[in-house]
Every structure is written in C-alpha cells, then in structure tokens.
PDB file of N, CA and C in Angstrom:
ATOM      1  N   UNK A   1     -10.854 -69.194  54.947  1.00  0.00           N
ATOM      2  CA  UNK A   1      -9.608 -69.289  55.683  1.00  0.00           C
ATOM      3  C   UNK A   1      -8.787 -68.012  55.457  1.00  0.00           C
ATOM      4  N   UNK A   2      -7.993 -67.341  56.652  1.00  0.00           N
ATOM      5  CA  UNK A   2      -7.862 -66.067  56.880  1.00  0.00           C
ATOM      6  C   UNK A   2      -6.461 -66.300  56.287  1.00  0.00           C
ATOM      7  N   UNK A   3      -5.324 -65.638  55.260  1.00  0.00           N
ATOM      8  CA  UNK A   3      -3.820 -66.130  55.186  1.00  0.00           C
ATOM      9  C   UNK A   3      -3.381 -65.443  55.714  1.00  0.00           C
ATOM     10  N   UNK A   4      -2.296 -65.558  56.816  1.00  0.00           N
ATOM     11  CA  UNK A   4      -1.211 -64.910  57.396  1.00  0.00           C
ATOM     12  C   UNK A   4       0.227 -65.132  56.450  1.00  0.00           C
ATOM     13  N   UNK A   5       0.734 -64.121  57.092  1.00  0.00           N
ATOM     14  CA  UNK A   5       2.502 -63.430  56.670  1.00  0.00           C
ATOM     15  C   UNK A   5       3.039 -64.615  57.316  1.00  0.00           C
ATOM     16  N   UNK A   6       4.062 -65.785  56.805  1.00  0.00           N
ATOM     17  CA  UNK A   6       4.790 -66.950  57.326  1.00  0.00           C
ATOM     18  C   UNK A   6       5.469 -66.344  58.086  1.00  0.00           C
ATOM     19  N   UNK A   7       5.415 -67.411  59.608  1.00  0.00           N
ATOM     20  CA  UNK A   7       6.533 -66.805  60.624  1.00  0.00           C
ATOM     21  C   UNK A   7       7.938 -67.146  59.672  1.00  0.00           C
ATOM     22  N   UNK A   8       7.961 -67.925  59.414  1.00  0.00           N
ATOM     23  CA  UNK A   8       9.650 -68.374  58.392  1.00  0.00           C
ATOM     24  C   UNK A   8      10.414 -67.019  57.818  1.00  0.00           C
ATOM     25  N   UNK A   9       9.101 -66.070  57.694  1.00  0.00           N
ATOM     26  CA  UNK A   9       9.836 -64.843  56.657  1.00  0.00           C
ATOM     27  C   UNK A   9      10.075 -63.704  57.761  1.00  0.00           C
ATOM     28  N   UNK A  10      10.613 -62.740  57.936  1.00  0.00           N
ATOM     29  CA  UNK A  10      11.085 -61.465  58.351  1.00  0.00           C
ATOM     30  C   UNK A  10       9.729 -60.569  58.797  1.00  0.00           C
ATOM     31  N   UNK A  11       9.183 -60.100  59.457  1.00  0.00           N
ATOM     32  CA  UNK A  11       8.257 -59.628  60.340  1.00  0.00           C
ATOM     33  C   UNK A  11       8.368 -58.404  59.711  1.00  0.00           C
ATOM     34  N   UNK A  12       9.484 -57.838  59.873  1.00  0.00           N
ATOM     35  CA  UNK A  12       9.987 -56.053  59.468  1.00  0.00           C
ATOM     36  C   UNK A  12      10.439 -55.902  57.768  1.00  0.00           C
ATOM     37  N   UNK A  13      10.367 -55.081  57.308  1.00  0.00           N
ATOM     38  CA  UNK A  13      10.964 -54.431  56.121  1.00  0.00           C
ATOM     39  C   UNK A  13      11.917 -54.023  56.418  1.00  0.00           C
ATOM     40  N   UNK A  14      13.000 -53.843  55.499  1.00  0.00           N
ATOM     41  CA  UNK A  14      14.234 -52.916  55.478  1.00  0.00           C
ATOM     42  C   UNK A  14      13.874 -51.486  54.996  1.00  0.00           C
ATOM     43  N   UNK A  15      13.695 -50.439  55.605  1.00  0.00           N
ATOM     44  CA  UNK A  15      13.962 -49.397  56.046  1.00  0.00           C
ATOM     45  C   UNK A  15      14.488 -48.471  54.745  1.00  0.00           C
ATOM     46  N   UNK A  16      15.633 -49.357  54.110  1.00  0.00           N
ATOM     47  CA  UNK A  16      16.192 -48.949  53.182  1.00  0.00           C
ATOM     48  C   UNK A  16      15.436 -48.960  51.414  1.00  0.00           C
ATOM     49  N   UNK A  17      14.926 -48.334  50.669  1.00  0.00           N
ATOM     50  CA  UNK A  17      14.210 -48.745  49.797  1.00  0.00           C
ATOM     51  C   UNK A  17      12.687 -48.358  50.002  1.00  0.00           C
ATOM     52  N   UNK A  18      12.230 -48.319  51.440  1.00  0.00           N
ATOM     53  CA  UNK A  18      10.800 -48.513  51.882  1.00  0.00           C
ATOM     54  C   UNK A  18      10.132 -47.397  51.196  1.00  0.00           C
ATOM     55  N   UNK A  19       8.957 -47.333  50.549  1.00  0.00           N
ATOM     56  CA  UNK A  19       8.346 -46.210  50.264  1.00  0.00           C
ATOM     57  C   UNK A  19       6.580 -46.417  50.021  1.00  0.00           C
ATOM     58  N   UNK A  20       5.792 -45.723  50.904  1.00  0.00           N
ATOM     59  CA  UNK A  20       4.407 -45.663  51.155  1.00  0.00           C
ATOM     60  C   UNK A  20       3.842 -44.466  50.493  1.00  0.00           C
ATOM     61  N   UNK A  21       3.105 -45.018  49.165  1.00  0.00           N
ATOM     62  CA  UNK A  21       1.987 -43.818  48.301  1.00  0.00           C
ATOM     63  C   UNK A  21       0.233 -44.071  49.046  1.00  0.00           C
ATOM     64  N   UNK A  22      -0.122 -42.804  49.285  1.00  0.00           N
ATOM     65  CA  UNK A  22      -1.614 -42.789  49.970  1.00  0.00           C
ATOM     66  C   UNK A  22      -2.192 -43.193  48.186  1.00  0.00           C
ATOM     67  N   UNK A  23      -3.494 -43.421  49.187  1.00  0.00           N
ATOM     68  CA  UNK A  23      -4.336 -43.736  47.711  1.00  0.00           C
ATOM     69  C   UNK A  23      -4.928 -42.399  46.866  1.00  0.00           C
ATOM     70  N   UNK A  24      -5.073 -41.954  46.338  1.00  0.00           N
ATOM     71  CA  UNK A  24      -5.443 -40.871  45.457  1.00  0.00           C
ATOM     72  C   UNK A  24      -6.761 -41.215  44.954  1.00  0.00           C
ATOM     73  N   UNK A  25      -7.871 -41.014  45.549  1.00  0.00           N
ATOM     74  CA  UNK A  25      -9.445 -41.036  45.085  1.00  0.00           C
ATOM     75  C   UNK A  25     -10.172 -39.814  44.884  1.00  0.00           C
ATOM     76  N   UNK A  26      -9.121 -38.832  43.815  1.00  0.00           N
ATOM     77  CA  UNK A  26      -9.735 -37.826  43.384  1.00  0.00           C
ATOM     78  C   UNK A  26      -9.829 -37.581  41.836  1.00  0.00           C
ATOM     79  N   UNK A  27     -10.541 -36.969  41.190  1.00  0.00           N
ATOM     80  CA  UNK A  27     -10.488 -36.609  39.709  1.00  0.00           C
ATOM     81  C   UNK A  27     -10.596 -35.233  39.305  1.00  0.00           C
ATOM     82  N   UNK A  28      -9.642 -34.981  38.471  1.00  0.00           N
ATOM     83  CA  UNK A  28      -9.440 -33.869  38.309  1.00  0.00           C
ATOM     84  C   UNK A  28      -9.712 -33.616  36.255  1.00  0.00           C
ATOM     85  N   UNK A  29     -10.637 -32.289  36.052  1.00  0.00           N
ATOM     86  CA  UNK A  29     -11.397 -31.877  35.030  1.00  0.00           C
ATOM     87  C   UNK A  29     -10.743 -30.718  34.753  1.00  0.00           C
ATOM     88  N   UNK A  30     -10.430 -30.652  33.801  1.00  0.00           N
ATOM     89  CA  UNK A  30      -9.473 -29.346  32.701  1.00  0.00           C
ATOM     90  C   UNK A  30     -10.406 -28.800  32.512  1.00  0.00           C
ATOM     91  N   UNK A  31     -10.636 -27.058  32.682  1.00  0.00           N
ATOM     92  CA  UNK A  31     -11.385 -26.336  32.633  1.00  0.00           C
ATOM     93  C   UNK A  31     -10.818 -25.665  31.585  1.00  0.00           C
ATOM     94  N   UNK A  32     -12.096 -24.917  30.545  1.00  0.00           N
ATOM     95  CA  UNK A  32     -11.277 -24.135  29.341  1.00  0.00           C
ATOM     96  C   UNK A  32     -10.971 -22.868  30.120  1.00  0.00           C
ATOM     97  N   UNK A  33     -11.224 -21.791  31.467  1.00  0.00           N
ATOM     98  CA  UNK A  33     -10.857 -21.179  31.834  1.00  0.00           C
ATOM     99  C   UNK A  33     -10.553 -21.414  33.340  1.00  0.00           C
ATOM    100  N   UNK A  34      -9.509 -20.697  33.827  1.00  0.00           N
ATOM    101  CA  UNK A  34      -9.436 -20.987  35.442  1.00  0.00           C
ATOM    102  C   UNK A  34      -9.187 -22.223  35.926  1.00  0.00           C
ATOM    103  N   UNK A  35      -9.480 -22.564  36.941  1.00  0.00           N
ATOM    104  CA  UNK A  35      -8.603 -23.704  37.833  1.00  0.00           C
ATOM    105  C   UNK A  35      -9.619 -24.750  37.582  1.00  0.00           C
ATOM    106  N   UNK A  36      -8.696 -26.175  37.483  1.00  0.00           N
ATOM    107  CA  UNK A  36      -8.980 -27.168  37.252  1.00  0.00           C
ATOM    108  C   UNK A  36     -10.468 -27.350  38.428  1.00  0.00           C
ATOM    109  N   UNK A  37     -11.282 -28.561  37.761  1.00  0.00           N
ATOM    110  CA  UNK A  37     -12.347 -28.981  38.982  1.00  0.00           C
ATOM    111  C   UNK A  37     -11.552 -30.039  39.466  1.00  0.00           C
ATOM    112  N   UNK A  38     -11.506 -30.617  40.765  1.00  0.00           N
ATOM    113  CA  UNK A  38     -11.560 -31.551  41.585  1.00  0.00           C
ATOM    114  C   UNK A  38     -12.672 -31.710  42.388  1.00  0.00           C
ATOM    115  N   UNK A  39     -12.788 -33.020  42.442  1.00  0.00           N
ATOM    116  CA  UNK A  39     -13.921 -33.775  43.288  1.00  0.00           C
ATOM    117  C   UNK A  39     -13.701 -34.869  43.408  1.00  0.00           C
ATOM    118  N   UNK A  40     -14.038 -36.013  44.578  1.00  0.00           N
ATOM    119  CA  UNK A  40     -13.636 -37.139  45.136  1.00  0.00           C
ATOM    120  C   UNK A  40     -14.146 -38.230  43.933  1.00  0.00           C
ATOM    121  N   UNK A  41     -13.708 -38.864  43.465  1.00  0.00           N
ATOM    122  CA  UNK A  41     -14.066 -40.528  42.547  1.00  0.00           C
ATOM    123  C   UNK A  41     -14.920 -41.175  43.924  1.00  0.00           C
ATOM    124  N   UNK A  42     -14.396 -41.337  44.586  1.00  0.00           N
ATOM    125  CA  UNK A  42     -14.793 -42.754  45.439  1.00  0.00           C
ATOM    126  C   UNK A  42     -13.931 -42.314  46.938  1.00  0.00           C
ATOM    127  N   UNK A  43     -14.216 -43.358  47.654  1.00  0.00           N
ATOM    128  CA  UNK A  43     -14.004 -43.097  49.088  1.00  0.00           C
ATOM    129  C   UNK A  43     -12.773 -44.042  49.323  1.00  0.00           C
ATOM    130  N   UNK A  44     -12.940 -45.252  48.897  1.00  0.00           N
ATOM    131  CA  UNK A  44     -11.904 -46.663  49.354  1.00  0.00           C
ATOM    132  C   UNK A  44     -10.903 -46.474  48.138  1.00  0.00           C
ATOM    133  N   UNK A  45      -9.867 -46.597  48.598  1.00  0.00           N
ATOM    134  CA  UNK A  45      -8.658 -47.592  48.075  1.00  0.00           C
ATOM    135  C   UNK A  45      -7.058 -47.673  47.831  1.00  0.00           C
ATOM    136  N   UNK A  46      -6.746 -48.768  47.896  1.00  0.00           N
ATOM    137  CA  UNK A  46      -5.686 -49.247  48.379  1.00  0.00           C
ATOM    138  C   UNK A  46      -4.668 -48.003  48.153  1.00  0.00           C
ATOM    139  N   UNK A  47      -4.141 -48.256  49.208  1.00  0.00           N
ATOM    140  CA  UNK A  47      -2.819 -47.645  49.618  1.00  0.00           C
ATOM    141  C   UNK A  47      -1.318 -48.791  49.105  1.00  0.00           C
ATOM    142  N   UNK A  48      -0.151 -47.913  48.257  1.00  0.00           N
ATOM    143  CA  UNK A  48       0.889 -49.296  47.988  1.00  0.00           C
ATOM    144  C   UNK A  48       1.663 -48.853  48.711  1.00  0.00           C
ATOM    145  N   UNK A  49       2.506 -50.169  49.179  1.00  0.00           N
ATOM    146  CA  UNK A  49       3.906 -49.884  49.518  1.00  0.00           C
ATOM    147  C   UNK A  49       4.912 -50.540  48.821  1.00  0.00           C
ATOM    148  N   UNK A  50       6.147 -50.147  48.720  1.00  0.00           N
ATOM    149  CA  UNK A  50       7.276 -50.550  47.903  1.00  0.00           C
ATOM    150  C   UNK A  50       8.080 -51.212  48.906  1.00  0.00           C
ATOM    151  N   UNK A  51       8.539 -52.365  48.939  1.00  0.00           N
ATOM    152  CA  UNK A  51       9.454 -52.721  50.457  1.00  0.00           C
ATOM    153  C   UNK A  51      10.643 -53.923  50.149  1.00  0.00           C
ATOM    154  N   UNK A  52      11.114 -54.030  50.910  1.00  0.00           N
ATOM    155  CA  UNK A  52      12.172 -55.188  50.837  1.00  0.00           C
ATOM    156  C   UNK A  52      12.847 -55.895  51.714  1.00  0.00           C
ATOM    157  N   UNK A  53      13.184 -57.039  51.272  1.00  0.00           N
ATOM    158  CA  UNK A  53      13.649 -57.809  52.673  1.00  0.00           C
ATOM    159  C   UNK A  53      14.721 -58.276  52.938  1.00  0.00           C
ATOM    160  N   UNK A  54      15.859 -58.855  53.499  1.00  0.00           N
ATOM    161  CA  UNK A  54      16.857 -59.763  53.855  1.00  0.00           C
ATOM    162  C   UNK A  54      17.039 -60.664  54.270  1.00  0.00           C
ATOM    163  N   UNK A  55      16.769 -61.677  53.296  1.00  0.00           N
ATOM    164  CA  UNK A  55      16.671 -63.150  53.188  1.00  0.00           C
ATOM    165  C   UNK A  55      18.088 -63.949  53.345  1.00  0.00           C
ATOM    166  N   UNK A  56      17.217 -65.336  54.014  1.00  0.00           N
ATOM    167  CA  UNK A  56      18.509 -66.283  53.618  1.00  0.00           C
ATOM    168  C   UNK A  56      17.951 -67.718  52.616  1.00  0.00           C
ATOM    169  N   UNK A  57      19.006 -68.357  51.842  1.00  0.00           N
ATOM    170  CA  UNK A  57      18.395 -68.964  50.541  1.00  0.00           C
ATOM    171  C   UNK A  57      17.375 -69.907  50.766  1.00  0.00           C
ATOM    172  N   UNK A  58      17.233 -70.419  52.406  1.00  0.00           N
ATOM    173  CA  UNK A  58      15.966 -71.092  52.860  1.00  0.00           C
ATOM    174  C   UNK A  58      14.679 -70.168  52.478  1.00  0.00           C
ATOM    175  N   UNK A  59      15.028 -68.602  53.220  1.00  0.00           N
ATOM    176  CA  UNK A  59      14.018 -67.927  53.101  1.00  0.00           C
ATOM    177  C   UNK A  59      13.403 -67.556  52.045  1.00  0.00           C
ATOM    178  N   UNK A  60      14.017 -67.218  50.885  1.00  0.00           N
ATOM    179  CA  UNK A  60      13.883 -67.619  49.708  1.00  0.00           C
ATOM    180  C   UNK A  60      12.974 -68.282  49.070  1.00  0.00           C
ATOM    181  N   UNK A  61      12.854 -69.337  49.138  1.00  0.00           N
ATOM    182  CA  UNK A  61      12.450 -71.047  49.445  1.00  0.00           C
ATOM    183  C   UNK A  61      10.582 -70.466  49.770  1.00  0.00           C
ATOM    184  N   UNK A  62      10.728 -69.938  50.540  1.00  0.00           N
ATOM    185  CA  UNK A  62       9.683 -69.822  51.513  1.00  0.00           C
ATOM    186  C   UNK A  62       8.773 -68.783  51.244  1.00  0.00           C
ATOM    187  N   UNK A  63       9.800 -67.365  50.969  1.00  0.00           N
ATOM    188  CA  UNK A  63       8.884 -66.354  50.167  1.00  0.00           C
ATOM    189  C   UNK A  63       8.412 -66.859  48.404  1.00  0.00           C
ATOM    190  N   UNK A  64       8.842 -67.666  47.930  1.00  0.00           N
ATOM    191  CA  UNK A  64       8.353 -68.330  46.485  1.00  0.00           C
ATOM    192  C   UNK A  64       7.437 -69.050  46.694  1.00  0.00           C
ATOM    193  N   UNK A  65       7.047 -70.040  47.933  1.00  0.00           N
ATOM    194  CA  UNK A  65       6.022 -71.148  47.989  1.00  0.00           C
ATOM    195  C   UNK A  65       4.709 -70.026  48.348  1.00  0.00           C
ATOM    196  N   UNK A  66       5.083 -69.130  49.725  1.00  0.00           N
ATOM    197  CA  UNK A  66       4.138 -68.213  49.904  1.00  0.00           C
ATOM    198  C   UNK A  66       3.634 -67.518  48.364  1.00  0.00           C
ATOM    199  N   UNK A  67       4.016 -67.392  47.701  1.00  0.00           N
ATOM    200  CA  UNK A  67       3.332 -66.211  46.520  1.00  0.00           C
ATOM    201  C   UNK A  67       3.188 -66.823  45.879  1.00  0.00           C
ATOM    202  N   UNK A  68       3.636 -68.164  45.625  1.00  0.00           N
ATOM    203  CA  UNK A  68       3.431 -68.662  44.270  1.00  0.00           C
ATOM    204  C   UNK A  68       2.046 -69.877  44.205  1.00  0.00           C
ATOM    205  N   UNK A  69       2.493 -70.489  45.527  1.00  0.00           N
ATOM    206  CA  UNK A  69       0.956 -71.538  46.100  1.00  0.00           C
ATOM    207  C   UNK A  69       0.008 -70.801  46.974  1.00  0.00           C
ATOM    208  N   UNK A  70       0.524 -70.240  48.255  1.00  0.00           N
ATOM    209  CA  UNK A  70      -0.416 -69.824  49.080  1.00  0.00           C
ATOM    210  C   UNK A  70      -1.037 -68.692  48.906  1.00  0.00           C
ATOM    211  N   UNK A  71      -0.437 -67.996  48.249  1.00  0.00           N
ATOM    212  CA  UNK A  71      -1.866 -66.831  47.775  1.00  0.00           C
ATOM    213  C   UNK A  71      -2.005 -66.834  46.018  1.00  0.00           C
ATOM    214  N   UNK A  72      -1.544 -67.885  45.766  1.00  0.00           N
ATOM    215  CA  UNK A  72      -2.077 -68.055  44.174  1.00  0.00           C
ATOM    216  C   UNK A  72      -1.444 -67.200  43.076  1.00  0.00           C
ATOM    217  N   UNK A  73       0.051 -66.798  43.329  1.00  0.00           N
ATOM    218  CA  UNK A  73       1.075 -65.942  42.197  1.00  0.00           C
ATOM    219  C   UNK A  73       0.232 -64.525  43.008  1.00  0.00           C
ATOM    220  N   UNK A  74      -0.160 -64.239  43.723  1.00  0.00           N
ATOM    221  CA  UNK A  74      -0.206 -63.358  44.464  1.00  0.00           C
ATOM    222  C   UNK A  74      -1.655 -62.522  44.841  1.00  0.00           C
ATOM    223  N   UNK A  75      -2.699 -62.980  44.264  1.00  0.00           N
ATOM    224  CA  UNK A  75      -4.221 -63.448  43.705  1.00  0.00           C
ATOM    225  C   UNK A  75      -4.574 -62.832  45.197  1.00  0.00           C
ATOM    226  N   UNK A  76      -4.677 -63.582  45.928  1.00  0.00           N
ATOM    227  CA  UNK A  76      -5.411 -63.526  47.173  1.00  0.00           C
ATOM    228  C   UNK A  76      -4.439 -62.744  48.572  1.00  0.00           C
ATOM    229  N   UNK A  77      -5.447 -62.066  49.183  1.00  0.00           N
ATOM    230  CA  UNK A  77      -5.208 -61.272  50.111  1.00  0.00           C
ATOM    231  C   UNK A  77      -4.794 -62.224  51.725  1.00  0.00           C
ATOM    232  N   UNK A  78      -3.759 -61.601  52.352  1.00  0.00           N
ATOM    233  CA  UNK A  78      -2.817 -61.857  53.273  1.00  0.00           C
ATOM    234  C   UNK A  78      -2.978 -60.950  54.488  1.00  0.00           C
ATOM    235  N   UNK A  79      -2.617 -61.615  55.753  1.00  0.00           N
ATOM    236  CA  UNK A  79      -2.521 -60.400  56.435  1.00  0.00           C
ATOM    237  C   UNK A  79      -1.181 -60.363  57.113  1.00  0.00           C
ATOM    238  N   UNK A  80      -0.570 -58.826  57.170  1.00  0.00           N
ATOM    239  CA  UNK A  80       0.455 -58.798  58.199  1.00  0.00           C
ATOM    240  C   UNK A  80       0.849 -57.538  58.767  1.00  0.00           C
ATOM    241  N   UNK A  81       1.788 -57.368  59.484  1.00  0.00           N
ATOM    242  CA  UNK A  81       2.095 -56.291  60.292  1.00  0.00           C
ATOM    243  C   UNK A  81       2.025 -55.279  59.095  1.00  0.00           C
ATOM    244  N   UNK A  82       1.648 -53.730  59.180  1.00  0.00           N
ATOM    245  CA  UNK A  82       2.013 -52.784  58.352  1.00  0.00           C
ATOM    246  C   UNK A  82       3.513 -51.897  58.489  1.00  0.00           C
ATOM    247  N   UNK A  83       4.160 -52.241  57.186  1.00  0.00           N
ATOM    248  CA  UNK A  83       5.463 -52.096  57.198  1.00  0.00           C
ATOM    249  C   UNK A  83       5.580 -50.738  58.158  1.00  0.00           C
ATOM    250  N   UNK A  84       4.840 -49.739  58.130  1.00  0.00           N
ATOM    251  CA  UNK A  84       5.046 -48.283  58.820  1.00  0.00           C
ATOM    252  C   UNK A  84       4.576 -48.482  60.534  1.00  0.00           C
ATOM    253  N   UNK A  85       3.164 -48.831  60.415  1.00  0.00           N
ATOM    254  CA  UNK A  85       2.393 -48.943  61.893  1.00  0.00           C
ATOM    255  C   UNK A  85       2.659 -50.132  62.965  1.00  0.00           C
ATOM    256  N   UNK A  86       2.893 -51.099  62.192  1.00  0.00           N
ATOM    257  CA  UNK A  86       2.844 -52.753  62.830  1.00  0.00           C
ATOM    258  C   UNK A  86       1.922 -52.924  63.291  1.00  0.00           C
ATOM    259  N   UNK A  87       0.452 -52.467  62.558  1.00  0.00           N
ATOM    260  CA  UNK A  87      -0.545 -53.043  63.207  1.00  0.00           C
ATOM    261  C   UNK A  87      -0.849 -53.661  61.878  1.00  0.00           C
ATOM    262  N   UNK A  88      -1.590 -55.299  62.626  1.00  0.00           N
ATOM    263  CA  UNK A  88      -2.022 -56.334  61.324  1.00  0.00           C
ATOM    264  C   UNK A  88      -3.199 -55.920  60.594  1.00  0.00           C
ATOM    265  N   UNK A  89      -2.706 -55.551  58.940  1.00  0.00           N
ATOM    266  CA  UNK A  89      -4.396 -55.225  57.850  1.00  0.00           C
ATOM    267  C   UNK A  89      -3.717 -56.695  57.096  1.00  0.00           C
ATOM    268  N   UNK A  90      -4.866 -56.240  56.046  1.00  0.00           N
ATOM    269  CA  UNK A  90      -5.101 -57.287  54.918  1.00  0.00           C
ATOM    270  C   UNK A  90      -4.369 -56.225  54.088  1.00  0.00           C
ATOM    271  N   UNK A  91      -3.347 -57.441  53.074  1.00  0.00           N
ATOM    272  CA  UNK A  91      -2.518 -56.775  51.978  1.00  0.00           C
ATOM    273  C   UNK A  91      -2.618 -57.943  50.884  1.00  0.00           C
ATOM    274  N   UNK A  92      -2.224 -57.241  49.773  1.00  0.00           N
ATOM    275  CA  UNK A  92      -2.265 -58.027  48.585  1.00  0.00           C
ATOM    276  C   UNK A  92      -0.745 -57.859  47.906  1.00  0.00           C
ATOM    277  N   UNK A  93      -0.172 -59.175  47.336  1.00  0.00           N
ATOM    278  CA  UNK A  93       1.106 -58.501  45.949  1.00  0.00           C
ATOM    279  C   UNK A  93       0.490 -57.781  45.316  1.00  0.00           C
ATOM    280  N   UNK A  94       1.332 -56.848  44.948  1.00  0.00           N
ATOM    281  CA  UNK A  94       0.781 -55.739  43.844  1.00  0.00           C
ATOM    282  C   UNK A  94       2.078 -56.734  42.319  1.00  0.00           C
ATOM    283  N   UNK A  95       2.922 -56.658  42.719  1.00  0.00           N
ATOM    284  CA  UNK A  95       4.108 -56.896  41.866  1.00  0.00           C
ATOM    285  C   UNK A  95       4.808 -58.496  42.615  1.00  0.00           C
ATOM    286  N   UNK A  96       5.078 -59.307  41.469  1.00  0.00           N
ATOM    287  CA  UNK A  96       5.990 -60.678  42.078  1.00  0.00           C
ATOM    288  C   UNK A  96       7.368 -60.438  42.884  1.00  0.00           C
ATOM    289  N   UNK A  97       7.895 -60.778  43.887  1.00  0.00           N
ATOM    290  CA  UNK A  97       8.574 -60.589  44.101  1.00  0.00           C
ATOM    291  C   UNK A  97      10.303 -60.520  43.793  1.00  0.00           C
ATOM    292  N   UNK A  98      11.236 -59.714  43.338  1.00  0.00           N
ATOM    293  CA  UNK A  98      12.551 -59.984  42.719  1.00  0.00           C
ATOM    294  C   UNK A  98      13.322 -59.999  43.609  1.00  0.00           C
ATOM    295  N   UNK A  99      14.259 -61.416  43.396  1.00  0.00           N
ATOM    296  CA  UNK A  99      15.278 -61.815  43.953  1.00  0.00           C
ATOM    297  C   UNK A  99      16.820 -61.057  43.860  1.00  0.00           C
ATOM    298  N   UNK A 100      17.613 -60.266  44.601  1.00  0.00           N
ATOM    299  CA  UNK A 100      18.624 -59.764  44.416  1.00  0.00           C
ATOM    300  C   UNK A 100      19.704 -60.691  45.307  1.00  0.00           C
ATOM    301  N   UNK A 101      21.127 -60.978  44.867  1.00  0.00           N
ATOM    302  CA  UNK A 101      22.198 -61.461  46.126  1.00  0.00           C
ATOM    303  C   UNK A 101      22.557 -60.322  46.284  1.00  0.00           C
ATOM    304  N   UNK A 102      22.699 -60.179  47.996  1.00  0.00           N
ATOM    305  CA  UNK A 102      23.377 -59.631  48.159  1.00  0.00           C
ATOM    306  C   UNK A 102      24.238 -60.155  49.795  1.00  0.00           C
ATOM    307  N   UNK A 103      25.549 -60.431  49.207  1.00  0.00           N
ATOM    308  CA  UNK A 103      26.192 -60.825  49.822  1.00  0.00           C
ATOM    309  C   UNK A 103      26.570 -62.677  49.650  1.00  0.00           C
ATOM    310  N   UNK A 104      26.453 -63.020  50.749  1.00  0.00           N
ATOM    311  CA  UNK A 104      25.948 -64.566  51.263  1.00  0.00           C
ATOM    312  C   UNK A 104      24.624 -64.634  51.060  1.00  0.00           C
ATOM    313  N   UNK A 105      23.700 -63.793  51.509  1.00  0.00           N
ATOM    314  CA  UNK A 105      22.483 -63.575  51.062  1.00  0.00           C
ATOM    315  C   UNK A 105      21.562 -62.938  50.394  1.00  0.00           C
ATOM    316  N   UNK A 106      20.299 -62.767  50.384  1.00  0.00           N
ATOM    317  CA  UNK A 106      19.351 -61.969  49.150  1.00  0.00           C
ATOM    318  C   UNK A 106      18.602 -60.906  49.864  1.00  0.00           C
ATOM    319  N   UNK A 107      18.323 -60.444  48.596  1.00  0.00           N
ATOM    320  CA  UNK A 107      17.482 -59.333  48.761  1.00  0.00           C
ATOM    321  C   UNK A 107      16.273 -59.452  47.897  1.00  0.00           C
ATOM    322  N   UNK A 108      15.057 -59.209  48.765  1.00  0.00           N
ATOM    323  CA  UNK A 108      13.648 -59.452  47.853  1.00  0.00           C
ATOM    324  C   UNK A 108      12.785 -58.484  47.962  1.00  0.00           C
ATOM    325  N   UNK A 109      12.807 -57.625  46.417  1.00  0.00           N
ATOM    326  CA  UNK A 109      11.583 -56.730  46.818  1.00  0.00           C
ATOM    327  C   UNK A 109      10.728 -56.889  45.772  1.00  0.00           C
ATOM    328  N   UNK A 110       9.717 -56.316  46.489  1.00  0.00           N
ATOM    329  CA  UNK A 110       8.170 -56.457  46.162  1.00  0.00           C
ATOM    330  C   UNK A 110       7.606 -55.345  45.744  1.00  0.00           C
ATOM    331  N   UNK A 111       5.835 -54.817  45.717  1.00  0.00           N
ATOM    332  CA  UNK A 111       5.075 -53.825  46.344  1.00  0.00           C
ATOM    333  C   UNK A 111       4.180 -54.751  46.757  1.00  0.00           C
ATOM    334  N   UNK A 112       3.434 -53.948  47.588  1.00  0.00           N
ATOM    335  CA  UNK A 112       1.951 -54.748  48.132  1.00  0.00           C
ATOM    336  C   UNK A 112       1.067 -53.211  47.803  1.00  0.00           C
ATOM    337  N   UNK A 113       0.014 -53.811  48.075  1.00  0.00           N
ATOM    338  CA  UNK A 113      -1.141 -52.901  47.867  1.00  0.00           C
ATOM    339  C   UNK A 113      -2.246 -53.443  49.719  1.00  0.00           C
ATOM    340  N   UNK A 114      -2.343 -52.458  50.034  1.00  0.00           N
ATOM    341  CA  UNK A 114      -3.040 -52.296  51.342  1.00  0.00           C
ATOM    342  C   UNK A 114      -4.362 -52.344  51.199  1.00  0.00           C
ATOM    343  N   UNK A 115      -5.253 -53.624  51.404  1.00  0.00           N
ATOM    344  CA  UNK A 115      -6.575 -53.368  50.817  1.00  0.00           C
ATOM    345  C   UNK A 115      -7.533 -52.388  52.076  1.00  0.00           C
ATOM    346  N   UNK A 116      -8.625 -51.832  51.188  1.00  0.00           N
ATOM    347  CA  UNK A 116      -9.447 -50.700  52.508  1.00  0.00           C
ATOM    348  C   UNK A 116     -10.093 -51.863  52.862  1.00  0.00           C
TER     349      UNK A 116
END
C-alpha cells in the first residue's frame, strides 16, 4: 500500500525557512602532496529538505497521527508534491516534526529526505 501526504494537511511549504541540500555522493582522499582525490561513492541518494508549515490545532491533530501511526514515527516512505517542483516523489521524515505557536496558530517544522 502506496502512503500519500493527508489532504487534511497543507499541500505547499512556507517559503519562509525552506531549504533544499543536493545529495553529495562523492569522497574525497587527502593527498600527502597536491590536490585532494575525488571520485564518486555511489550514484543514488537522498536529497533533504528543511520545510515548514502553518497549521491549525486540528491540523496539528493530523500531522501527529500521520507520523506517529501512518508512517510508523516516521519509518516508512510517503508520497507528495516536491516542496520546490510539485511534482509527486516518495519522501521520508528525516527528523520528527516540532510544534511552534505562532499566533492563534502553529508552526511545524520538519526535514524530509527525498528517496532516489
């Protein structure tokens, strides 16, 4: 069974906070003279993003049942829009999600990790 992103939760990221690291699948060898060696480790892997959302205390509610039952404290892979592209991959929690108020309402950020 395939898990989707709950319609209940926010489709988009806030903009504010957002930050996307490429994956780094290289290794790099200290040479006793001259420039370091580099050469590729491997071909695949995950890309993170740092993101956050603007919740209301239902939503709340909803992003805790999602991470905490439906993908297992964050265990199992999800799919949803990509915070940058909006096209649907498979993502994973990297990190649980933290609850901030702000305002009447919250603020919840995360990272995910973008599986290849």
């Amino acid at each position: 069974m395939t898990i989707s992103w709950p319609a209940t939760l926010p489709s988009k990221v806030l903009r504010a906070g957002f930050k996307e690291t490429f994956p780094d699948t290289s290794i790099r060898t200290t040479m006793d003279a001259g420039p370091a060696k580099v050469r590729r480790r491997f071909v695949a892997q995950a890309s993170q993003y740092s993101v956050s959302l603007f919740l209301t205390n239902a939503q709340v509610d909803y992003l805790r049942t999602f991470y905490v039952t439906t993908t297992e404290s964050g265990t199992l892979p999800f799919n949803m829009s990509n915070p940058r592209t909006e096209i649907t991959e498979s993502f994973r929690f990297k990190t649980a999600p933290v609850i901030t108020a702000d305002g009447a309402n919250f603020n919840a950020a995360f990272e995910l990790e973008k599986l290849p």
